[in-house]
PDB file of N, CA and C in Angstrom:
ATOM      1  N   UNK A   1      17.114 -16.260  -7.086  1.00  0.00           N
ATOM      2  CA  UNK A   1      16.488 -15.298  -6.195  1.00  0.00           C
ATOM      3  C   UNK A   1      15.249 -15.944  -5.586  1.00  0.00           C
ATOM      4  N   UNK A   2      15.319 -15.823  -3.966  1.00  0.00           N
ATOM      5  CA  UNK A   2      13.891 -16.369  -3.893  1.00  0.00           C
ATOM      6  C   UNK A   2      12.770 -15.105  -3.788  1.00  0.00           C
ATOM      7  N   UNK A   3      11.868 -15.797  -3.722  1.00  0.00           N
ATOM      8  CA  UNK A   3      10.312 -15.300  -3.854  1.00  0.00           C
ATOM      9  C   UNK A   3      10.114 -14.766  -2.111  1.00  0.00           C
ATOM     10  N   UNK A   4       9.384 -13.409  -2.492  1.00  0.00           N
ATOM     11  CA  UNK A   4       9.173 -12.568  -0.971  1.00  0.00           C
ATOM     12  C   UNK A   4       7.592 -12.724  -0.833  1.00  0.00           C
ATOM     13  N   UNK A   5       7.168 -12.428   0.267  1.00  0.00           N
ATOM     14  CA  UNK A   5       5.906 -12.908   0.928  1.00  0.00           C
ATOM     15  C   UNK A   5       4.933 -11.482   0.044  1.00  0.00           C
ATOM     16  N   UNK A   6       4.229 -12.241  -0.685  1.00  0.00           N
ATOM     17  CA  UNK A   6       3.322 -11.084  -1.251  1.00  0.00           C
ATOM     18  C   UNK A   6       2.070 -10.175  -0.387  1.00  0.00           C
ATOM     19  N   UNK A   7       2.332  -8.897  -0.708  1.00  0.00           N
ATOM     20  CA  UNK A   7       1.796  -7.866   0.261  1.00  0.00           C
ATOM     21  C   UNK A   7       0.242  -8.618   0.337  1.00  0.00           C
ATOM     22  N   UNK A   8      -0.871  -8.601   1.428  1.00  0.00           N
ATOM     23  CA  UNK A   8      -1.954  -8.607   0.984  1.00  0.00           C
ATOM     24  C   UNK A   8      -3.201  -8.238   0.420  1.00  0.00           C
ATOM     25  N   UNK A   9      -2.994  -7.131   0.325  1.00  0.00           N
ATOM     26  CA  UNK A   9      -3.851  -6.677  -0.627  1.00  0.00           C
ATOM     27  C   UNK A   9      -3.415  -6.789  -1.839  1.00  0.00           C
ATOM     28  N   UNK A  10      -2.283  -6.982  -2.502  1.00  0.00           N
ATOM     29  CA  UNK A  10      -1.775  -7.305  -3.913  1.00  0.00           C
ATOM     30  C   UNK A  10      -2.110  -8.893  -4.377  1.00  0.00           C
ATOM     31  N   UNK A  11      -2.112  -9.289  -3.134  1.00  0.00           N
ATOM     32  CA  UNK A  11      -2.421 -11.552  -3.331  1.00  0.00           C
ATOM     33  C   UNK A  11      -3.999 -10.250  -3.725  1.00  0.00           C
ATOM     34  N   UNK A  12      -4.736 -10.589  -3.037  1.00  0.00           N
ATOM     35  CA  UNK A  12      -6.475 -10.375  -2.781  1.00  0.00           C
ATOM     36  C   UNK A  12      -6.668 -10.045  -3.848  1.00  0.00           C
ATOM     37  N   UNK A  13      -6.151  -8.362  -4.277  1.00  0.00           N
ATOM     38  CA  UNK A  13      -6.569  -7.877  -5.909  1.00  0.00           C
ATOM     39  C   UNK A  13      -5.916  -9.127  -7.326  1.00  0.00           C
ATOM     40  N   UNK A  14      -4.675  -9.720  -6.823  1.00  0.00           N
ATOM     41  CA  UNK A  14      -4.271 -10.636  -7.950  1.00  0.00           C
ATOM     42  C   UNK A  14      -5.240 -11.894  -8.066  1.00  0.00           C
ATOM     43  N   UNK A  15      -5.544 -12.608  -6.682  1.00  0.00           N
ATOM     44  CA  UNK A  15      -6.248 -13.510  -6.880  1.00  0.00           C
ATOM     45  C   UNK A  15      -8.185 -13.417  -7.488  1.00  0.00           C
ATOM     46  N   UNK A  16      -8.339 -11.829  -7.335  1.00  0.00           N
ATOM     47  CA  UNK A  16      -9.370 -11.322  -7.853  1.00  0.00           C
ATOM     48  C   UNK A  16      -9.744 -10.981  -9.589  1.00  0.00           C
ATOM     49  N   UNK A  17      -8.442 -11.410 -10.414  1.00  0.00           N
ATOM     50  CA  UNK A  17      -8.451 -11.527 -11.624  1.00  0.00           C
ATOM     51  C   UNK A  17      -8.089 -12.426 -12.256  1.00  0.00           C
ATOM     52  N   UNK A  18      -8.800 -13.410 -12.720  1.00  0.00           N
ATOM     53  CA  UNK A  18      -8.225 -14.534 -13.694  1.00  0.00           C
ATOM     54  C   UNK A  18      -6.970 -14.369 -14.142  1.00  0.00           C
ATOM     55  N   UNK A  19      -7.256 -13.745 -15.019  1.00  0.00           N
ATOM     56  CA  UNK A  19      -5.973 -13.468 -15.740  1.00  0.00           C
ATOM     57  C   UNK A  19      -4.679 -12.621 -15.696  1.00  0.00           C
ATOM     58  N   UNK A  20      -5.109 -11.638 -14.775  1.00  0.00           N
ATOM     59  CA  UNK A  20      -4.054 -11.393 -13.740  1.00  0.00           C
ATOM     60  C   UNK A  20      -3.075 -12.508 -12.912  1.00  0.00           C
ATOM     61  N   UNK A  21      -4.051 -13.313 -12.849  1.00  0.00           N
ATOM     62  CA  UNK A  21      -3.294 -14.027 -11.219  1.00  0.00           C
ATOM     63  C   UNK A  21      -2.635 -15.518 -12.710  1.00  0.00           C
ATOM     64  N   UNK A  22      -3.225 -15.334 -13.163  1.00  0.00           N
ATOM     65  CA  UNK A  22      -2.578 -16.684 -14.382  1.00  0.00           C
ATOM     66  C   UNK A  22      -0.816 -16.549 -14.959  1.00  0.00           C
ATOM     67  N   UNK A  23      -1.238 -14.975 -15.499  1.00  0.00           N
ATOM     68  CA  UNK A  23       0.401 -14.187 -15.232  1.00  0.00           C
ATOM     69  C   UNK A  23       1.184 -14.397 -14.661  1.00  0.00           C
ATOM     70  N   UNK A  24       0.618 -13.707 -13.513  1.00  0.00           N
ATOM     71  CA  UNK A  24       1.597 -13.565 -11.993  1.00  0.00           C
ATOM     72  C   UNK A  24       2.271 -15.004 -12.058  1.00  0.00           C
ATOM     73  N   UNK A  25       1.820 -15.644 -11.619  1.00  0.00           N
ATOM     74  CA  UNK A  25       1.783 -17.190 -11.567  1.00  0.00           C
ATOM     75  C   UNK A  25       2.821 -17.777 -12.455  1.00  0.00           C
ATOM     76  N   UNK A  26       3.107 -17.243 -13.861  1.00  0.00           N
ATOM     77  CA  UNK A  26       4.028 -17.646 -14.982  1.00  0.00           C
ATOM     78  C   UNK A  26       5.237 -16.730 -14.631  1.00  0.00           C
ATOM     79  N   UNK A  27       5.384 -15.660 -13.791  1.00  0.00           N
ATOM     80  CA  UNK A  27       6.087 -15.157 -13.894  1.00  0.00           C
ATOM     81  C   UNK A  27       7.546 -15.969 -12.776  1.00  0.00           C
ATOM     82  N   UNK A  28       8.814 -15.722 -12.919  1.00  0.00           N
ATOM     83  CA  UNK A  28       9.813 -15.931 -12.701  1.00  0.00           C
ATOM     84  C   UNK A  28       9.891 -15.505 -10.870  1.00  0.00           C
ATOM     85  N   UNK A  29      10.311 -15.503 -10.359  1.00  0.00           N
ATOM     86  CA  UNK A  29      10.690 -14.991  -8.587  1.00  0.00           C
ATOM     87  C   UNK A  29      10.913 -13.543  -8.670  1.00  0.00           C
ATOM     88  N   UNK A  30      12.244 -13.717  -9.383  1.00  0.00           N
ATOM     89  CA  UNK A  30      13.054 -12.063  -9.688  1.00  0.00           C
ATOM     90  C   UNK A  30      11.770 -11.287 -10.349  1.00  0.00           C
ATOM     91  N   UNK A  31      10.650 -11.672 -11.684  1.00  0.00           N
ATOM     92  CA  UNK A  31       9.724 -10.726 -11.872  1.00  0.00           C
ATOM     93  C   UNK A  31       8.707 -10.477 -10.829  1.00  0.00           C
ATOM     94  N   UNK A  32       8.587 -11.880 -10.057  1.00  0.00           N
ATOM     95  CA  UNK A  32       7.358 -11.606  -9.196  1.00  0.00           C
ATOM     96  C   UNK A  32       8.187 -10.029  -8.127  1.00  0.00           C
ATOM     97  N   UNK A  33       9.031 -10.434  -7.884  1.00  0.00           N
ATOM     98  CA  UNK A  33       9.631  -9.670  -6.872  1.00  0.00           C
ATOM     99  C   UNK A  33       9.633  -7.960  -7.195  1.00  0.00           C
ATOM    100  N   UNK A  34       9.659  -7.858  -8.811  1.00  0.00           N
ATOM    101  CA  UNK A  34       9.595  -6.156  -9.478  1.00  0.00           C
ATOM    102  C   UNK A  34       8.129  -5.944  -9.212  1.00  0.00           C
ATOM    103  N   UNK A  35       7.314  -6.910  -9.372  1.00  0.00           N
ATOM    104  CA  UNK A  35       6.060  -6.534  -9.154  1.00  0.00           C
ATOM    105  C   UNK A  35       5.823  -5.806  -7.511  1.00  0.00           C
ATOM    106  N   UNK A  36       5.860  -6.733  -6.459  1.00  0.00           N
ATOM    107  CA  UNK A  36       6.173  -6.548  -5.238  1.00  0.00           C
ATOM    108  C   UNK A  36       7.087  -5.073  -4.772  1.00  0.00           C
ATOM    109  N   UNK A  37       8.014  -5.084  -5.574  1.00  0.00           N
ATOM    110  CA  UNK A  37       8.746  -3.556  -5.571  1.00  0.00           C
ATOM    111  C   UNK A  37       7.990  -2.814  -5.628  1.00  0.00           C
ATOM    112  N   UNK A  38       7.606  -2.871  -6.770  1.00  0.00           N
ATOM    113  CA  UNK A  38       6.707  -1.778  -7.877  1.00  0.00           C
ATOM    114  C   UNK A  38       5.573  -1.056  -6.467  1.00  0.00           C
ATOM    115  N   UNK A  39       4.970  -1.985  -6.593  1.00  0.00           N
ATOM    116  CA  UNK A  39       3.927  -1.688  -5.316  1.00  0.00           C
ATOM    117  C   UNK A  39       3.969  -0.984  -3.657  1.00  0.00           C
ATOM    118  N   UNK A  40       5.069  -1.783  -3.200  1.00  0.00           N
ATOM    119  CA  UNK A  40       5.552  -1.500  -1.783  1.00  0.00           C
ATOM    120  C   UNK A  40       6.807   0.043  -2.217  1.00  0.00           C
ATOM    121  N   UNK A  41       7.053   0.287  -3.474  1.00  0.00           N
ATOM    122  CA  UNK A  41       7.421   1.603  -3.223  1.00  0.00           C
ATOM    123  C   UNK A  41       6.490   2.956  -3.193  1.00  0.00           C
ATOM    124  N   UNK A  42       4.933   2.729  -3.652  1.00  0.00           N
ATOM    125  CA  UNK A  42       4.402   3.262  -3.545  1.00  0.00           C
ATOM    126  C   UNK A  42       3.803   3.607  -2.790  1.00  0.00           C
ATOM    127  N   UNK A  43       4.049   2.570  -1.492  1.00  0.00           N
ATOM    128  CA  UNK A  43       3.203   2.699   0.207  1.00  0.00           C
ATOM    129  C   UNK A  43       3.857   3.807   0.850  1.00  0.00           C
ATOM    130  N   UNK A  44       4.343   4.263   0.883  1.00  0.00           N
ATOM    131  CA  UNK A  44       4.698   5.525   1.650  1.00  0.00           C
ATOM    132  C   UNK A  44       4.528   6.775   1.299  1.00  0.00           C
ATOM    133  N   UNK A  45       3.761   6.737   0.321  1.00  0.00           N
ATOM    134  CA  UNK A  45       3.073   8.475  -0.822  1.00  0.00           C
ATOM    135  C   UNK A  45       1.631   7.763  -0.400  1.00  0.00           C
ATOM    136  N   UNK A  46       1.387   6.921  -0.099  1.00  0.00           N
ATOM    137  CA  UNK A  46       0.296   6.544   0.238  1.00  0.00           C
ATOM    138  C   UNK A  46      -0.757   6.478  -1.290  1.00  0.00           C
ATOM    139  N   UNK A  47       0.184   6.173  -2.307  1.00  0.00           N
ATOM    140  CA  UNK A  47      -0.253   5.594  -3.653  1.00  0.00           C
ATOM    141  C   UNK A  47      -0.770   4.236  -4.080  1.00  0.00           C
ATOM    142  N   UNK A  48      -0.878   2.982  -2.623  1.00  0.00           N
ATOM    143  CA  UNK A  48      -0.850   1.801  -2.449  1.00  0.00           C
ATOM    144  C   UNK A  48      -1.576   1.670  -3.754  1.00  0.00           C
ATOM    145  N   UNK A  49      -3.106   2.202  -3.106  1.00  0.00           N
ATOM    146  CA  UNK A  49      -4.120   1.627  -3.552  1.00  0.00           C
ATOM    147  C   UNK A  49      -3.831   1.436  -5.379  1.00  0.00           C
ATOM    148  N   UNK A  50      -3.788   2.921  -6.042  1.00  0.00           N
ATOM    149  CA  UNK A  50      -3.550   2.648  -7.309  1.00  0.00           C
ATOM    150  C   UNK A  50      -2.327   2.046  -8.181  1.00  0.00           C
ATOM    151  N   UNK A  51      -1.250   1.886  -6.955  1.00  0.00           N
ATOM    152  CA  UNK A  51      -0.072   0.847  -7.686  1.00  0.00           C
ATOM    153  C   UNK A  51      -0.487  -0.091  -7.781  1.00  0.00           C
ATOM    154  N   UNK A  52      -1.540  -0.652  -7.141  1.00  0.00           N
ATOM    155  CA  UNK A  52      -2.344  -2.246  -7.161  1.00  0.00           C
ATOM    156  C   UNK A  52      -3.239  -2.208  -8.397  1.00  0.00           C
ATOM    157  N   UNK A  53      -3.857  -1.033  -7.990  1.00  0.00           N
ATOM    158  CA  UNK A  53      -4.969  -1.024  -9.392  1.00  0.00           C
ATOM    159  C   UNK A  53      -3.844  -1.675 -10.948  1.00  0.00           C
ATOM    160  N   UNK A  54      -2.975  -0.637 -10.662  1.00  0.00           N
ATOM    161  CA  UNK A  54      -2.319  -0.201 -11.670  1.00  0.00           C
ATOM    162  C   UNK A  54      -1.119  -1.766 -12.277  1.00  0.00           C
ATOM    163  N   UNK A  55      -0.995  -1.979 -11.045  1.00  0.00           N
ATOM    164  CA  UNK A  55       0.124  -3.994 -11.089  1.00  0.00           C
ATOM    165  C   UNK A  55      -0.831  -4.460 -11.692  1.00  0.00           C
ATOM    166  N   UNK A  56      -2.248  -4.890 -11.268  1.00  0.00           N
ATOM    167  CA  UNK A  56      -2.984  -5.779 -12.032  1.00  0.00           C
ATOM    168  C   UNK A  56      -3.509  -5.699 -13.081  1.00  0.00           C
ATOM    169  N   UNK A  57      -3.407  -4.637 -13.695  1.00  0.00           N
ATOM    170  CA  UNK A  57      -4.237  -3.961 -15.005  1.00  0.00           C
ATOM    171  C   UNK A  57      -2.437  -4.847 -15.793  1.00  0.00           C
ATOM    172  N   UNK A  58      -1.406  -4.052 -15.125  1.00  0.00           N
ATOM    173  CA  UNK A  58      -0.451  -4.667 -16.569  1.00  0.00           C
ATOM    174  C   UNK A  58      -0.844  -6.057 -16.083  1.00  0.00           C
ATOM    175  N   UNK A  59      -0.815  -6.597 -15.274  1.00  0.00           N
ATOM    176  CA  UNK A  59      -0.269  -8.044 -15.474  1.00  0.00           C
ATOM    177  C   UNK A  59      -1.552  -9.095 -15.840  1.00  0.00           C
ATOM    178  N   UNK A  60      -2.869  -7.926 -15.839  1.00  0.00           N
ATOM    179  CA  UNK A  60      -3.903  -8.947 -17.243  1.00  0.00           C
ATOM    180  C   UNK A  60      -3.615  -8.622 -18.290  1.00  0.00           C
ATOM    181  N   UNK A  61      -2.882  -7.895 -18.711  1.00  0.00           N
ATOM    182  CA  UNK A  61      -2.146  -7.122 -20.328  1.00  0.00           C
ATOM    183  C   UNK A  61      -0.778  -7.953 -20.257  1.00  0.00           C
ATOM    184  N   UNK A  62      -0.750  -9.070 -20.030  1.00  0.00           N
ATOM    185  CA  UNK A  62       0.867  -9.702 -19.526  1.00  0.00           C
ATOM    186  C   UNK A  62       1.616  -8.586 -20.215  1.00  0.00           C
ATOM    187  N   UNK A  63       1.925  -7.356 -19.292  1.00  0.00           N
ATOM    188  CA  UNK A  63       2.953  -6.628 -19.281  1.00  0.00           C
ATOM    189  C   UNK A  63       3.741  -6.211 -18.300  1.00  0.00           C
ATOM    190  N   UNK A  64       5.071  -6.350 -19.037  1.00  0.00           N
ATOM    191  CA  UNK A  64       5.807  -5.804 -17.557  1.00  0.00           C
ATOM    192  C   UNK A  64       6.360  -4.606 -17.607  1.00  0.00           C
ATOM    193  N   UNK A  65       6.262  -3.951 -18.379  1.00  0.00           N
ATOM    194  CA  UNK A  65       7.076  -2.331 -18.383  1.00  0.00           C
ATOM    195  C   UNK A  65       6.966  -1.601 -16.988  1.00  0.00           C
ATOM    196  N   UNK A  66       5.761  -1.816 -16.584  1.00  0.00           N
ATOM    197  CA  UNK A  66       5.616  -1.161 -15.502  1.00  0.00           C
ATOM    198  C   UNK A  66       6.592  -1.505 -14.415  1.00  0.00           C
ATOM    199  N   UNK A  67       6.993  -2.333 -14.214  1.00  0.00           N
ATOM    200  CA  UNK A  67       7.801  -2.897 -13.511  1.00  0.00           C
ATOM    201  C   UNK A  67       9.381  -3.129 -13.607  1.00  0.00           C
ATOM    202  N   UNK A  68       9.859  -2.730 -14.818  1.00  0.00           N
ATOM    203  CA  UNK A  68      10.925  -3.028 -15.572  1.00  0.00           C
ATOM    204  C   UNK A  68      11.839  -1.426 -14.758  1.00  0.00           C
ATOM    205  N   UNK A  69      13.184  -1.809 -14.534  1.00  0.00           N
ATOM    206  CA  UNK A  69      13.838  -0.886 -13.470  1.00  0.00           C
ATOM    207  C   UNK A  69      13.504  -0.399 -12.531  1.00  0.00           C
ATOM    208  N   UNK A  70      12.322  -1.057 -12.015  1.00  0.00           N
ATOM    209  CA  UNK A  70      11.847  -0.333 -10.893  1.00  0.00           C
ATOM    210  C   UNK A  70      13.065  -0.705  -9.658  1.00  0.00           C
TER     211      UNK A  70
END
């Protein structure tokens, strides 16, 4: 699977956490890509902002539940 162009405000807030963005970074295409889901399904409830909050909080907790069937 390849890798999709990450939203920008999700790069900005990821590259804004060490250890967030260290994650991200380890993660696989196909996970980066649930992340990217995760987020861009929330743009149209106009939930952006806190699916971002909310992506980077798991992924300095290297967790992915949040993301898992999305």
């Amino acid at each position: 699977m390849s890798e999709r162009d990450i939203p920008l405000e999700l790069s900005m807030a990821i590259a804004g956490d060490l250890e967030a963005a260290k994650y991200f970074k380890s993660l696989t295409a196909a996970q980066k890509n649930l992340v990217i889901n995760y987020v861009e399904s929330k743009t149209p409830s106009g939930d952006a902002d806190k699916a971002i909050s909310d992506a980077v909080d798991s992924l300095r907790r290297c967790d992915n539940s949040l993301f898992a069937g999305k």
